[in-house]
C-alpha atoms as a PDB file:
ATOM      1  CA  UNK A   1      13.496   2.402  10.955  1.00  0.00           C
ATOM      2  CA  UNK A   2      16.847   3.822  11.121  1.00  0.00           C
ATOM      3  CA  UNK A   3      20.086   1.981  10.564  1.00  0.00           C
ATOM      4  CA  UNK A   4      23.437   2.065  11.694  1.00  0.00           C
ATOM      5  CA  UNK A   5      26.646   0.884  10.229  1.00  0.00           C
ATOM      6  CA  UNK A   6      28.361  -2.055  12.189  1.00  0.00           C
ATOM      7  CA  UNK A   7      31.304  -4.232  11.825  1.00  0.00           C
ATOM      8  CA  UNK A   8      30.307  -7.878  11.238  1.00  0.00           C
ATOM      9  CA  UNK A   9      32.782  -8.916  14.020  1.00  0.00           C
ATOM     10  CA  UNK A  10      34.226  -6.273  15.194  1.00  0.00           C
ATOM     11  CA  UNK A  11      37.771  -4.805  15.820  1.00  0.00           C
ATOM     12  CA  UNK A  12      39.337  -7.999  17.491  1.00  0.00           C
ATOM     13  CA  UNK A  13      38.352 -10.016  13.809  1.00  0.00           C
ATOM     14  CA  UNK A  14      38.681  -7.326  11.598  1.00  0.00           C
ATOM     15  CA  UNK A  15      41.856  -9.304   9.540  1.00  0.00           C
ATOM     16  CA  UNK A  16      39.115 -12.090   8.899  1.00  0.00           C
ATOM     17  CA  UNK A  17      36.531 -10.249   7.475  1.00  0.00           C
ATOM     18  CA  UNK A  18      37.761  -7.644   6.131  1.00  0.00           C
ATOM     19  CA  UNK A  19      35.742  -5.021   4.441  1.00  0.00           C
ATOM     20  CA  UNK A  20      32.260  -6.948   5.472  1.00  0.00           C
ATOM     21  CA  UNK A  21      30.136  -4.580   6.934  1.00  0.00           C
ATOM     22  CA  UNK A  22      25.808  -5.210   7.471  1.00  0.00           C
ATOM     23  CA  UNK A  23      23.396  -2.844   8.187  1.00  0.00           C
ATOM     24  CA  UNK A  24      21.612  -3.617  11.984  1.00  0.00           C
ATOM     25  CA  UNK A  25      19.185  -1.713  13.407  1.00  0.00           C
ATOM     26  CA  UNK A  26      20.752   0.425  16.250  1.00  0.00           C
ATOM     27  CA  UNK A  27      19.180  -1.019  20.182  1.00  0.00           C
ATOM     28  CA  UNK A  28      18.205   2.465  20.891  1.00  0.00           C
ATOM     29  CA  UNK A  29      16.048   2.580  17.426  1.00  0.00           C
ATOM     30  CA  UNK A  30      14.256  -0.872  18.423  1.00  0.00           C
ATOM     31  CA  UNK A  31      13.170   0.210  22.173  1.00  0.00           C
ATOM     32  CA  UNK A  32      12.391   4.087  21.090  1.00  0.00           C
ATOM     33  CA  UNK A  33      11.108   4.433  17.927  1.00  0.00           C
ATOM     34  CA  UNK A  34       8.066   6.736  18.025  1.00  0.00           C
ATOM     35  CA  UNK A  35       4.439   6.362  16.419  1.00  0.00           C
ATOM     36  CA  UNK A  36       4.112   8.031  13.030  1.00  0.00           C
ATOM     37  CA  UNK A  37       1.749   9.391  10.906  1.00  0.00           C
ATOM     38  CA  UNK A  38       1.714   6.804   7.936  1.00  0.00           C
ATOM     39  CA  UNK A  39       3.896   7.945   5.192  1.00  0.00           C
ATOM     40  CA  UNK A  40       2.894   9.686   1.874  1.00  0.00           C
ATOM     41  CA  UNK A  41       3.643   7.087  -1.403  1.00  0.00           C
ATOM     42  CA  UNK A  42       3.790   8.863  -4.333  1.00  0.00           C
ATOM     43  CA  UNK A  43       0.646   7.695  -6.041  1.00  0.00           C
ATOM     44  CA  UNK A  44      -1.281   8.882  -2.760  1.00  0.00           C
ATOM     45  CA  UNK A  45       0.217  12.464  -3.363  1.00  0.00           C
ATOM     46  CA  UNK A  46      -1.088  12.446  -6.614  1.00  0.00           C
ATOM     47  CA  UNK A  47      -4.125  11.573  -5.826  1.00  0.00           C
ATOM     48  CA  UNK A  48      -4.182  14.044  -2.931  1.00  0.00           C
ATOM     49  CA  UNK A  49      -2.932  16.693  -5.327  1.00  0.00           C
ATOM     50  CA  UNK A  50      -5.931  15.938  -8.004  1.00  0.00           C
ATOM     51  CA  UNK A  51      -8.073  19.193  -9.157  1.00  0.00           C
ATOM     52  CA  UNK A  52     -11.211  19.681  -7.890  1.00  0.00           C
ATOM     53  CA  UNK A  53     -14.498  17.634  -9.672  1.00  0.00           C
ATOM     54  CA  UNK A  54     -16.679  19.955 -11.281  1.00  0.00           C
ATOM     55  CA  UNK A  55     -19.571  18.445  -8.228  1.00  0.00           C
ATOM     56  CA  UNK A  56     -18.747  16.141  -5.540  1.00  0.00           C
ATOM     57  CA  UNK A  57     -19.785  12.283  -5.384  1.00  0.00           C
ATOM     58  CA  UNK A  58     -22.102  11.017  -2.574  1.00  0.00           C
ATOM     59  CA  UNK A  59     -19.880   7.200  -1.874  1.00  0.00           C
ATOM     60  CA  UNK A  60     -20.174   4.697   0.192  1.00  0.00           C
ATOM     61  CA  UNK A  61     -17.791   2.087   0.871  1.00  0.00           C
ATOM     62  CA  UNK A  62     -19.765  -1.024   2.422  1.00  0.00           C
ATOM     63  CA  UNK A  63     -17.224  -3.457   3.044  1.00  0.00           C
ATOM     64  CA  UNK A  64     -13.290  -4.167   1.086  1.00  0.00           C
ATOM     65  CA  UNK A  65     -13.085  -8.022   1.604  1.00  0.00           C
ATOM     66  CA  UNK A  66      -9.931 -10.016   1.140  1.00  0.00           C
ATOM     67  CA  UNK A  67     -10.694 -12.570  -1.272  1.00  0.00           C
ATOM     68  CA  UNK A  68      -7.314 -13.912  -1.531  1.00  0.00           C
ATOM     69  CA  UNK A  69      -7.747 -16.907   1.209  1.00  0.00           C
ATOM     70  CA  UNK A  70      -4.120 -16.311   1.751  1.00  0.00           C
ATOM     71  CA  UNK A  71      -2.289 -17.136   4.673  1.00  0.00           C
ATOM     72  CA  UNK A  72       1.269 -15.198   5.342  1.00  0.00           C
ATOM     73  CA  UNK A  73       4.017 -17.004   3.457  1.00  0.00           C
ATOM     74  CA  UNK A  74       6.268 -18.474   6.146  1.00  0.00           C
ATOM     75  CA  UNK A  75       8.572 -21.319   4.624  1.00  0.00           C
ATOM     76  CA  UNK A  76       9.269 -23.040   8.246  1.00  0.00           C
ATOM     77  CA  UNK A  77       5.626 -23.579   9.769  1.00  0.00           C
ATOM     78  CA  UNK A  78       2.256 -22.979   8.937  1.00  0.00           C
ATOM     79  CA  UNK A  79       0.775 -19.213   9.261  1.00  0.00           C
ATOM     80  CA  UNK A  80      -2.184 -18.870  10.576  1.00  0.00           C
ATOM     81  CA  UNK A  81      -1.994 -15.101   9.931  1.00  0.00           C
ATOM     82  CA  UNK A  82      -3.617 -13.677   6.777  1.00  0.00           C
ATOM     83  CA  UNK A  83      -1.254 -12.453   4.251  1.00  0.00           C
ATOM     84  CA  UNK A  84      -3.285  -8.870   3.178  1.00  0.00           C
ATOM     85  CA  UNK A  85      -4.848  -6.706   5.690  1.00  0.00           C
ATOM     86  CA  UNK A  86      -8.523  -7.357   6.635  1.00  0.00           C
ATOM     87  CA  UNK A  87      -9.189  -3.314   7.302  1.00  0.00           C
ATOM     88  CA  UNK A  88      -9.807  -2.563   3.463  1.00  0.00           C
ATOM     89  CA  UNK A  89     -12.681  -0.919   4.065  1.00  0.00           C
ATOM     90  CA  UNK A  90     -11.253   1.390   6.092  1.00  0.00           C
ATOM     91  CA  UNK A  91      -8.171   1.735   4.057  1.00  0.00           C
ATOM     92  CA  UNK A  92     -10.183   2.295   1.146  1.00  0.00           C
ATOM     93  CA  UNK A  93     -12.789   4.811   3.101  1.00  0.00           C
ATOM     94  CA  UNK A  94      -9.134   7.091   3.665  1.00  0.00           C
ATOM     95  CA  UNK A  95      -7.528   7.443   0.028  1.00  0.00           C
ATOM     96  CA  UNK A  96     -11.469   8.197  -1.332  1.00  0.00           C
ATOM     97  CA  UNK A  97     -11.882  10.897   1.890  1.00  0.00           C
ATOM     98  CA  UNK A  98      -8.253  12.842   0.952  1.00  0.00           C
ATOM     99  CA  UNK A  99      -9.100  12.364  -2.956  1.00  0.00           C
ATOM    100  CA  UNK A 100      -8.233  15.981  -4.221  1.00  0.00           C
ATOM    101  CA  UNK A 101      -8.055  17.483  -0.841  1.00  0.00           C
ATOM    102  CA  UNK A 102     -11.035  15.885   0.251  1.00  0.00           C
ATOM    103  CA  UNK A 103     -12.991  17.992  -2.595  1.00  0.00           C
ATOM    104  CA  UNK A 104     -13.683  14.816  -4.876  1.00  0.00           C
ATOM    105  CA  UNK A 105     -15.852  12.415  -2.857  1.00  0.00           C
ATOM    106  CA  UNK A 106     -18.214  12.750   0.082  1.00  0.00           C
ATOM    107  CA  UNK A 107     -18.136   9.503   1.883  1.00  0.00           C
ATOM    108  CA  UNK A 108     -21.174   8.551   4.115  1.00  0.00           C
ATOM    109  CA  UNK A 109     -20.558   6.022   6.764  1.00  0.00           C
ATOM    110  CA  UNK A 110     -21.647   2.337   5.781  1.00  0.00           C
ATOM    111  CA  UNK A 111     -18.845  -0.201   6.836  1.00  0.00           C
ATOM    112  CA  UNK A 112     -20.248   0.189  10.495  1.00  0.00           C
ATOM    113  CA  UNK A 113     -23.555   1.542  10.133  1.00  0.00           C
ATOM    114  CA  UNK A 114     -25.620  -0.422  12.673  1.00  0.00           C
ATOM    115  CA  UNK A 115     -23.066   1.724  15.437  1.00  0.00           C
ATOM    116  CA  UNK A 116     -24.229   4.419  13.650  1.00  0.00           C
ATOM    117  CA  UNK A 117     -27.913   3.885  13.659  1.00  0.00           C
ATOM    118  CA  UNK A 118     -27.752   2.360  17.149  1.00  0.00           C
ATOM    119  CA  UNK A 119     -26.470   5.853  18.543  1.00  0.00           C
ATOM    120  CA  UNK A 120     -29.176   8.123  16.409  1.00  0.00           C
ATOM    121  CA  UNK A 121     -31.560   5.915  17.703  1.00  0.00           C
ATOM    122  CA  UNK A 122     -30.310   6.549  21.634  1.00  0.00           C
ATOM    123  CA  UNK A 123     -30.704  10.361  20.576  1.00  0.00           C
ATOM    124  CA  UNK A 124     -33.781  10.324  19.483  1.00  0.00           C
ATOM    125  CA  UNK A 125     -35.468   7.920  21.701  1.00  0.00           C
ATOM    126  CA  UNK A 126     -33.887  10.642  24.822  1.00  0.00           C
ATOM    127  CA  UNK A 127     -35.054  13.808  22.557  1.00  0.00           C
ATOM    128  CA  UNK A 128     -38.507  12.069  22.464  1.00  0.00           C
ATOM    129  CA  UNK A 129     -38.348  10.860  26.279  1.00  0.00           C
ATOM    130  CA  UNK A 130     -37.525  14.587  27.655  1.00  0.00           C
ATOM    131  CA  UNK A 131     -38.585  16.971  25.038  1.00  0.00           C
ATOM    132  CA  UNK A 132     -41.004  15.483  22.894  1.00  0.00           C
ATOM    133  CA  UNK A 133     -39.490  16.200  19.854  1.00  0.00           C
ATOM    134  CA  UNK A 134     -36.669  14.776  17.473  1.00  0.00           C
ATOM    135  CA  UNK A 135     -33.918  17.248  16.177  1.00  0.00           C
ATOM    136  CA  UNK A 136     -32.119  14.746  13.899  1.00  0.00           C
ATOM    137  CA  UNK A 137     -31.444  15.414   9.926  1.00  0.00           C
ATOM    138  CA  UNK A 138     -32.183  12.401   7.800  1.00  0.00           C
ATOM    139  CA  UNK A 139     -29.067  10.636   7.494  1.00  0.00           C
ATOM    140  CA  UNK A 140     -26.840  11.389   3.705  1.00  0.00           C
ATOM    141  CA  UNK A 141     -27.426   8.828   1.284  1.00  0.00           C
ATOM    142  CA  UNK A 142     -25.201   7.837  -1.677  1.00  0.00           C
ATOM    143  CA  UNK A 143     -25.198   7.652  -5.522  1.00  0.00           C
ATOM    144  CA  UNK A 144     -22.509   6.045  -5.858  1.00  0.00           C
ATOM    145  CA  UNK A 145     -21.456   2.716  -4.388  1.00  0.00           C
ATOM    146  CA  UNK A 146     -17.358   1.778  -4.607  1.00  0.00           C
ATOM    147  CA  UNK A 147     -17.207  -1.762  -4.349  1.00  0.00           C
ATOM    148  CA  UNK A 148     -14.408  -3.870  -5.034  1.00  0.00           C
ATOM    149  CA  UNK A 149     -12.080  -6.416  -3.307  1.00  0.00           C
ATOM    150  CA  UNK A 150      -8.013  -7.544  -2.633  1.00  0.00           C
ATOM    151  CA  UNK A 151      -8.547 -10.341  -5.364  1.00  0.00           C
ATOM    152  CA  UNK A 152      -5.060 -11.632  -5.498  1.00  0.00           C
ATOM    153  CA  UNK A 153      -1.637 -12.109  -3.378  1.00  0.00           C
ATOM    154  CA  UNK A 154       0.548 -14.021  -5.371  1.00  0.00           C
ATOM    155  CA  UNK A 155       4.096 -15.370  -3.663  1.00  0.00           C
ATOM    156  CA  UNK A 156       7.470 -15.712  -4.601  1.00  0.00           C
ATOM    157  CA  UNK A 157       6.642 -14.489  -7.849  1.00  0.00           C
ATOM    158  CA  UNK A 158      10.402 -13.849  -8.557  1.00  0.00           C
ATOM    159  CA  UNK A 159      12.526 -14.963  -6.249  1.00  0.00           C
ATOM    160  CA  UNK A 160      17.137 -14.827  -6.358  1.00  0.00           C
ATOM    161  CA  UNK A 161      20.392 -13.697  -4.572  1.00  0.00           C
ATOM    162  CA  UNK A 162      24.099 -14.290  -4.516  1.00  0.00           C
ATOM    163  CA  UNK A 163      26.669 -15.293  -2.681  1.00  0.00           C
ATOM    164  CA  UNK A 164      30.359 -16.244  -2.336  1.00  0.00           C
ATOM    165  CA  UNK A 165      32.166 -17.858  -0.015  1.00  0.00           C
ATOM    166  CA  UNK A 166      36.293 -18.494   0.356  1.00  0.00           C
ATOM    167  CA  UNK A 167      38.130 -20.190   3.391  1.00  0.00           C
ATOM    168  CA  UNK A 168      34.960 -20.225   5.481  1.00  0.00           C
ATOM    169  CA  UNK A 169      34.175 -16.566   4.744  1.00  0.00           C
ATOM    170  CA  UNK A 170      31.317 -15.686   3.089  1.00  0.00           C
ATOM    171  CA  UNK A 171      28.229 -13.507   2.731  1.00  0.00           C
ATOM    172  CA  UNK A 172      25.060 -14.019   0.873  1.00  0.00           C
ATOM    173  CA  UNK A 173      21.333 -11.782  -0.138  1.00  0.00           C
ATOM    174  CA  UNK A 174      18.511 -12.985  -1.152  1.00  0.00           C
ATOM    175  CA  UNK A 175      15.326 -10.975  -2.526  1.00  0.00           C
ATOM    176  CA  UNK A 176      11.535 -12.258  -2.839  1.00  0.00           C
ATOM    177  CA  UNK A 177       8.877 -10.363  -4.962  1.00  0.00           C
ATOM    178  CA  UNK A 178       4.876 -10.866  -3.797  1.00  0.00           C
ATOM    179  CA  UNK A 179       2.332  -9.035  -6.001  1.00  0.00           C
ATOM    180  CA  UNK A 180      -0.896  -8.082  -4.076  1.00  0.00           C
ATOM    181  CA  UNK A 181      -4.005  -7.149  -6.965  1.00  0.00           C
ATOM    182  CA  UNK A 182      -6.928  -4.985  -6.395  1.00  0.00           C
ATOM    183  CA  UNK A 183     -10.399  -4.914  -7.957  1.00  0.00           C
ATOM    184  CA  UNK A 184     -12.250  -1.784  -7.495  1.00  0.00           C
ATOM    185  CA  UNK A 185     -15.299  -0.500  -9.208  1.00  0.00           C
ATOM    186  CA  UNK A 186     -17.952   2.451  -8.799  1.00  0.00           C
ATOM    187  CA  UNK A 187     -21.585   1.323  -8.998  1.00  0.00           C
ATOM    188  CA  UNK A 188     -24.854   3.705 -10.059  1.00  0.00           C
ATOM    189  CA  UNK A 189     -27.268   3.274  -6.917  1.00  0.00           C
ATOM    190  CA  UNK A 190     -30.376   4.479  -9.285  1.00  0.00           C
ATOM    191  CA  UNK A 191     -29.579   2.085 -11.825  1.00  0.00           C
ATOM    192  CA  UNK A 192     -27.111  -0.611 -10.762  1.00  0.00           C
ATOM    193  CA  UNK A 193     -24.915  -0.127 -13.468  1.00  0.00           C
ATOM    194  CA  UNK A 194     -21.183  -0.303 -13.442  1.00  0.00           C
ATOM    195  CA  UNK A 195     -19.991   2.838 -14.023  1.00  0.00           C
ATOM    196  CA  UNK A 196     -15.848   2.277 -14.227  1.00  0.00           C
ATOM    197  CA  UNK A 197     -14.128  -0.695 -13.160  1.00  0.00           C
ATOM    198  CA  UNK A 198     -10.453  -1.109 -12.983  1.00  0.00           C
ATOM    199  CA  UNK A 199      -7.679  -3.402 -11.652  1.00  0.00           C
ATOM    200  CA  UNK A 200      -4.412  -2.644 -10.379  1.00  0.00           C
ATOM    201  CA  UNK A 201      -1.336  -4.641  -8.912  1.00  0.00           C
ATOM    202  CA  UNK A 202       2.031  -3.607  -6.870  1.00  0.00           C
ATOM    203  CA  UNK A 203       5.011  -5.741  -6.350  1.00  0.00           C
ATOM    204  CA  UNK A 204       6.110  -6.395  -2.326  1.00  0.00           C
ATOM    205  CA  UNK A 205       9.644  -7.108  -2.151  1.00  0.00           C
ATOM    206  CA  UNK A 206      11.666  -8.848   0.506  1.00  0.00           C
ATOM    207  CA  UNK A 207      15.330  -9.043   1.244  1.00  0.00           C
ATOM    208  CA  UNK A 208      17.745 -10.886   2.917  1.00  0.00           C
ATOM    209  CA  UNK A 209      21.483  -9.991   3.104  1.00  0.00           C
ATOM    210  CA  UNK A 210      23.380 -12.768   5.912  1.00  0.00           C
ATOM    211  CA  UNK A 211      27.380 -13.190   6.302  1.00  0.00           C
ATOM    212  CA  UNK A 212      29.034 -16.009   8.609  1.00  0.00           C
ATOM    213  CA  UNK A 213      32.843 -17.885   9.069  1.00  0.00           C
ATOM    214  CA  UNK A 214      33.804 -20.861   9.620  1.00  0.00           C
ATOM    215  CA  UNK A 215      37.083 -22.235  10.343  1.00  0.00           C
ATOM    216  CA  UNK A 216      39.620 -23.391  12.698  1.00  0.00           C
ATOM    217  CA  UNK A 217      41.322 -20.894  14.621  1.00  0.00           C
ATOM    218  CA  UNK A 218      43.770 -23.696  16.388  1.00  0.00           C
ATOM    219  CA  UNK A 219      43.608 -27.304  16.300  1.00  0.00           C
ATOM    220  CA  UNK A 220      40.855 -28.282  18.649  1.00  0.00           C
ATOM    221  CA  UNK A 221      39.138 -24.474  18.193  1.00  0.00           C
ATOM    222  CA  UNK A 222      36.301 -23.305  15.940  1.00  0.00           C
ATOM    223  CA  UNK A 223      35.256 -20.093  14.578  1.00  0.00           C
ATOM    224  CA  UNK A 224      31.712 -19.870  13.627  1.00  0.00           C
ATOM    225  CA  UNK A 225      29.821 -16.578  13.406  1.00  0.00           C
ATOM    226  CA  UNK A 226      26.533 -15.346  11.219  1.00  0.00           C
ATOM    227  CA  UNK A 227      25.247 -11.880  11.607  1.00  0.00           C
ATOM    228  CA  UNK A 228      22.555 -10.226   8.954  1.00  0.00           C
ATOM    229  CA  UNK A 229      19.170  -8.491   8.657  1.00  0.00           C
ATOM    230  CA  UNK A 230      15.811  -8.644   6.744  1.00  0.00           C
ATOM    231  CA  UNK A 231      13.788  -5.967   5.349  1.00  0.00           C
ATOM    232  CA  UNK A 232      10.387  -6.970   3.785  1.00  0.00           C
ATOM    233  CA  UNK A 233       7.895  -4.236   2.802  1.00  0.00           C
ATOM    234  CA  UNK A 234       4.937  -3.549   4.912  1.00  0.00           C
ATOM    235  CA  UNK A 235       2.220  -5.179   2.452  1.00  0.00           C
ATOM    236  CA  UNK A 236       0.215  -2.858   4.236  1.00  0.00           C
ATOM    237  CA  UNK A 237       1.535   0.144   2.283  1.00  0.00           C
ATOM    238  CA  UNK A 238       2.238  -1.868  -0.739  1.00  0.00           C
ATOM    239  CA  UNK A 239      -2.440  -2.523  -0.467  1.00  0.00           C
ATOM    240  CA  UNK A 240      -2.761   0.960   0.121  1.00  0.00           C
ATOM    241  CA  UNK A 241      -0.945   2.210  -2.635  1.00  0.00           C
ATOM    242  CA  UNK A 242      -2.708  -0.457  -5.123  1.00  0.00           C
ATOM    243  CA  UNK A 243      -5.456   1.249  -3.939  1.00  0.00           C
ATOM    244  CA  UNK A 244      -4.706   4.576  -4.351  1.00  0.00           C
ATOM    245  CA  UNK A 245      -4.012   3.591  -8.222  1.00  0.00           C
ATOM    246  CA  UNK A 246      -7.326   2.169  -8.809  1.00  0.00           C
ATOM    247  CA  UNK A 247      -8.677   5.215  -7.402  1.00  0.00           C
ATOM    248  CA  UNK A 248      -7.107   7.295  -9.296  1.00  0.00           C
ATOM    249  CA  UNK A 249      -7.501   5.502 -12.271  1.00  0.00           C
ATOM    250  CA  UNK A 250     -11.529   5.132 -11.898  1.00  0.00           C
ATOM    251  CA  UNK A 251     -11.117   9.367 -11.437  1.00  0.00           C
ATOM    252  CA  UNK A 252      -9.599   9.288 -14.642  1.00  0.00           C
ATOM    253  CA  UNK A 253     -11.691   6.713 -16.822  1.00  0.00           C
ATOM    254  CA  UNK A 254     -14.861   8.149 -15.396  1.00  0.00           C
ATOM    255  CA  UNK A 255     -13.974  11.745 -16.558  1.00  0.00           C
ATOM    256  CA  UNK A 256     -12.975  10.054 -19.905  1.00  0.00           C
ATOM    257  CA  UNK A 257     -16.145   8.224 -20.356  1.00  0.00           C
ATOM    258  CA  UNK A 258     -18.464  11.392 -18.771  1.00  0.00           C
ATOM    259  CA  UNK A 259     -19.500  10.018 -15.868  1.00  0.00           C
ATOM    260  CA  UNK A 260     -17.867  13.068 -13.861  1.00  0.00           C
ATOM    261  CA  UNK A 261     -16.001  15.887 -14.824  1.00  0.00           C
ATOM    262  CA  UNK A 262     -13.493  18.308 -13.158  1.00  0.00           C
ATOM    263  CA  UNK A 263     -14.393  21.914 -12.539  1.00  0.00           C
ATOM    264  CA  UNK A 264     -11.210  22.974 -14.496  1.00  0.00           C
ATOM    265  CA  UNK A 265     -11.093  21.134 -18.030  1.00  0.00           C
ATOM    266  CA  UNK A 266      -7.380  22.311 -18.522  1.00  0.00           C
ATOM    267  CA  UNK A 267      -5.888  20.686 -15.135  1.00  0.00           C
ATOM    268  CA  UNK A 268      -8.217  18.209 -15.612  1.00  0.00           C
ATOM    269  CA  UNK A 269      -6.607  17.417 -19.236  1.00  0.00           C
ATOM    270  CA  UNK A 270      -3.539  17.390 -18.002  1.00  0.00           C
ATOM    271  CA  UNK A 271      -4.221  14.431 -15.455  1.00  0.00           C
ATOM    272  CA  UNK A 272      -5.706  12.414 -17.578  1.00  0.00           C
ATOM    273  CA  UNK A 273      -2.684  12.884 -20.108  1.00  0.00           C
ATOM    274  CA  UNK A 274      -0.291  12.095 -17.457  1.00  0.00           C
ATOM    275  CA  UNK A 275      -2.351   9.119 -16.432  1.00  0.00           C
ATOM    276  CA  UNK A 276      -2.250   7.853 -19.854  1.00  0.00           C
ATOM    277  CA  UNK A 277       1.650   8.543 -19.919  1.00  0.00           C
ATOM    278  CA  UNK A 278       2.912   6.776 -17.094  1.00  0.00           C
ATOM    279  CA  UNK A 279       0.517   3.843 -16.902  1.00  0.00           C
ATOM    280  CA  UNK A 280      -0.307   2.810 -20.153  1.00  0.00           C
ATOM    281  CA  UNK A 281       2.651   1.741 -20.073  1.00  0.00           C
ATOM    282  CA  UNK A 282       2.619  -0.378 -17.030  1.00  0.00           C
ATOM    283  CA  UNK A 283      -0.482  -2.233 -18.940  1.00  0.00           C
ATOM    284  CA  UNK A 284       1.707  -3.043 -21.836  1.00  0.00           C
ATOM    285  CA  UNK A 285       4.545  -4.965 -19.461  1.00  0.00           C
ATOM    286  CA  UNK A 286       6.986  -2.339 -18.715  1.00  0.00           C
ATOM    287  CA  UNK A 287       8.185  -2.699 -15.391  1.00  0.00           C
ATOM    288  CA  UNK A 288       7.983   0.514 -12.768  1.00  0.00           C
ATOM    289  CA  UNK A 289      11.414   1.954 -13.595  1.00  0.00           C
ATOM    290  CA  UNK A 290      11.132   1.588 -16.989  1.00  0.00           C
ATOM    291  CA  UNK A 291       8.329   3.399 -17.279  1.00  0.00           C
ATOM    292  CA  UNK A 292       9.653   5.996 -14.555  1.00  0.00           C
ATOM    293  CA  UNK A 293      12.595   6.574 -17.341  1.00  0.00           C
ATOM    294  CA  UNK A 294      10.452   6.507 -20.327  1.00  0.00           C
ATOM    295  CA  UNK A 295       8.329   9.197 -18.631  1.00  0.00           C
ATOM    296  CA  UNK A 296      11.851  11.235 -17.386  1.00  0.00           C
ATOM    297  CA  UNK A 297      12.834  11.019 -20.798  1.00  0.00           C
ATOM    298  CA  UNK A 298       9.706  12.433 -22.488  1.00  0.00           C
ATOM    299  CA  UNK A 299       9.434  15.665 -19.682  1.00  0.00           C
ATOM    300  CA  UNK A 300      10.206  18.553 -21.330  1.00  0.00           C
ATOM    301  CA  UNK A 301      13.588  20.299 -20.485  1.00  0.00           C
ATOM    302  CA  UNK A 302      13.006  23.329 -18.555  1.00  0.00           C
END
C-alpha cells in the first residue's frame, strides 16, 4: 500500500505539535488500489533461480494441514478466525511447481483429486457412449510424496515500544513479533521411507505508531486528538516464505545425502555452499540481520 505524509493536525495546530508527522494511507490508495501478482520474497527467488536437477521428481502434495489450532490473536474479543492460512496445500503445490524454473519437480494433482477423477470419468463414460472407445492416458503417478504441516504459530513472542509525553502531547509505537514454524518432509512411495525432513520458522512482525493531545485550550474548552496507523505483516507471505525455506533446504540436504543430484555439479556446489553459509547460521541463534552481515562481510570484494 502506498503512503503519504500528513500533518497530525494540520496547519491551524501546527504550534502544538510541532514536528509530529504519521504516515496514513492516502483515500485514493484505500478505494483504488489494484490486484497484484503476489510479490517475489527473496528466498522464493532463490529458489526460483535454483539449477536444474540432474532428472525431475514425480511429487505430490496431498494435503498441508494447519496443526497449530490457533485462532488470530485479537487482545479485545475472541477470534474466531484462524491465525495461519488453511490453503497450504496449495501454497505449497506453487513454490514446488516454480522450483528452478519449474525444471525441479513435476507435481501431479492430489489435493483435489476426486474433481479430477470425477471429470476423466465424464470423458470416458461420453468417449464410450458415442464412439466406443476411450482415448485417455493413465493418469502420472508419483515417487515422491511431500508431506508436512504449519506445526506452530507462536504470539507475542517479543513484544515493546516507546513513548513520551509532555503537556498533553505525546506520541507512542509499539511492535509485536509472531513466529509461524513449518514441518516439511519428502517421503519414498516404493519404500515409505523418509527421505529429508526439515523445519523452518519466520518471524511476523506488527507495529503500531499512535500520537494524541490533551489539554485545555480555554477554561471550559478541551483539546483532545489521536491520529496513527498499524502495519502488521501478511502472515500469509511470512507461511509462504517458511515454506519456500524448507523447500529449498530439503533441495539441498537431499543432494547432500544423494537422494537427487543437479545436472551441473559446479552450480550445484555452489548452492549448497551458500545454503550452508547463510543458514547455518540461523540454526546456531543468529538473528536474520546478523547473519545477512556476517554473509556481506564474508562476499568477496569485486
Amino acid at each position: 500500500m502506498k503512503f503519504i505524509r500528513r500533518a497530525c493536525l494540520g496547519a491551524s495546530m501546527a504550534g502544538l505539535l510541532a514536528g509530529c508527522e504519521i504516515a496514513v494511507p492516502a483515500s485514493d490508495a484505500l478505494l483504488l488500489e489494484g490486484a497484484e501478482v503476489m510479490a517475489a520474497t527473496s528466498t522464493g527467488l532463490t529458489v526460483e533461480r535454483l539449477p536444474a536437477p540432474a532428472q525431475p521428481l514425480d511429487v505430490a502434495v496431498y494435503a498441508f494441514p494447519d496443526l497449530t489450532g490457533q485462532n488470530e490473536p485479537q487482545e479485545e474479543y475472541s477470534e474466531l478466525s484462524r491465525a495461519v492460512t488453511q490453503g497450504g496445500a496449495d501454497i505449497l503445490t506453487d513454490v514446488l511447481a516454480k522450483a528452478g524454473n519449474g525444471q525441479w519437480f513435476n507435481v501431479v494433482e492430489r489435493a483435489r483429486v476426486d474433481n479430477l477423477l470425477r471429470e476423466r470419468s465424464i470423458i470416458e463414460q461420453t468417449q464410450a457412449a458415442f464412439t466406443g472407445g476411450v482415448s485417455l492416458p493413465p493418469l502420472r503417478f508419483a515417487g515422491t510424496l511431500i508431506e508436512g504441516s504449519i506445526v506452530g504459530y507462536d504470539t507475542n513472542q517479543v513484544t515493546g515500544g516507546t513513548g513520551a509525553r509532555f503537556l498533553g502531547i505525546g506520541s507512542f509505537n509499539e511492535y509485536r513479533e509472531d513466529i509461524v514454524t513449518i514441518a516439511l518432509r519428502a517421503v519414498s512411495v516404493s519404500t515409505g521411507r523418509v527421505l529429508t525432513s526439515v523445519t523452518t520458522t519466520k518471524t511476523v512482525y506488527s507495529v503500531r505508531v499512535q500520537g494524541d493531545a490533551f489539554r485545555f485550550v480555554a477554561v471550559d474548552e478541551i483539546l483532545e486528538f489521536e491520529t496513527g496507523y498499524s502495519r502488521n505483516e501478511p502472515e500469509i507471505f511470512a507461511t509462504r516464505e517458511a515454506m519456500e525455506l524448507a523447500v529449498l533446504a530439503m533441495i539441498v540436504e537431499g543432494a547432500e545425502e544423494g537422494q537427487w543430484s543437479f545436472a551441473d555439479q559446479v552450480a550445484g556446489n555452489e548452492v549448497i555452499e551458500n545454503y550452508r553459509r547463510r543458514y547455518e547460521l540461523a540454526r546456531l541463534g543468529y538473528t536474520p540481520s546478523q547473519v545477512q552481515a556476517m554473509y556481506a562481510e564474508a562476499e568477496p570484494e569485486s
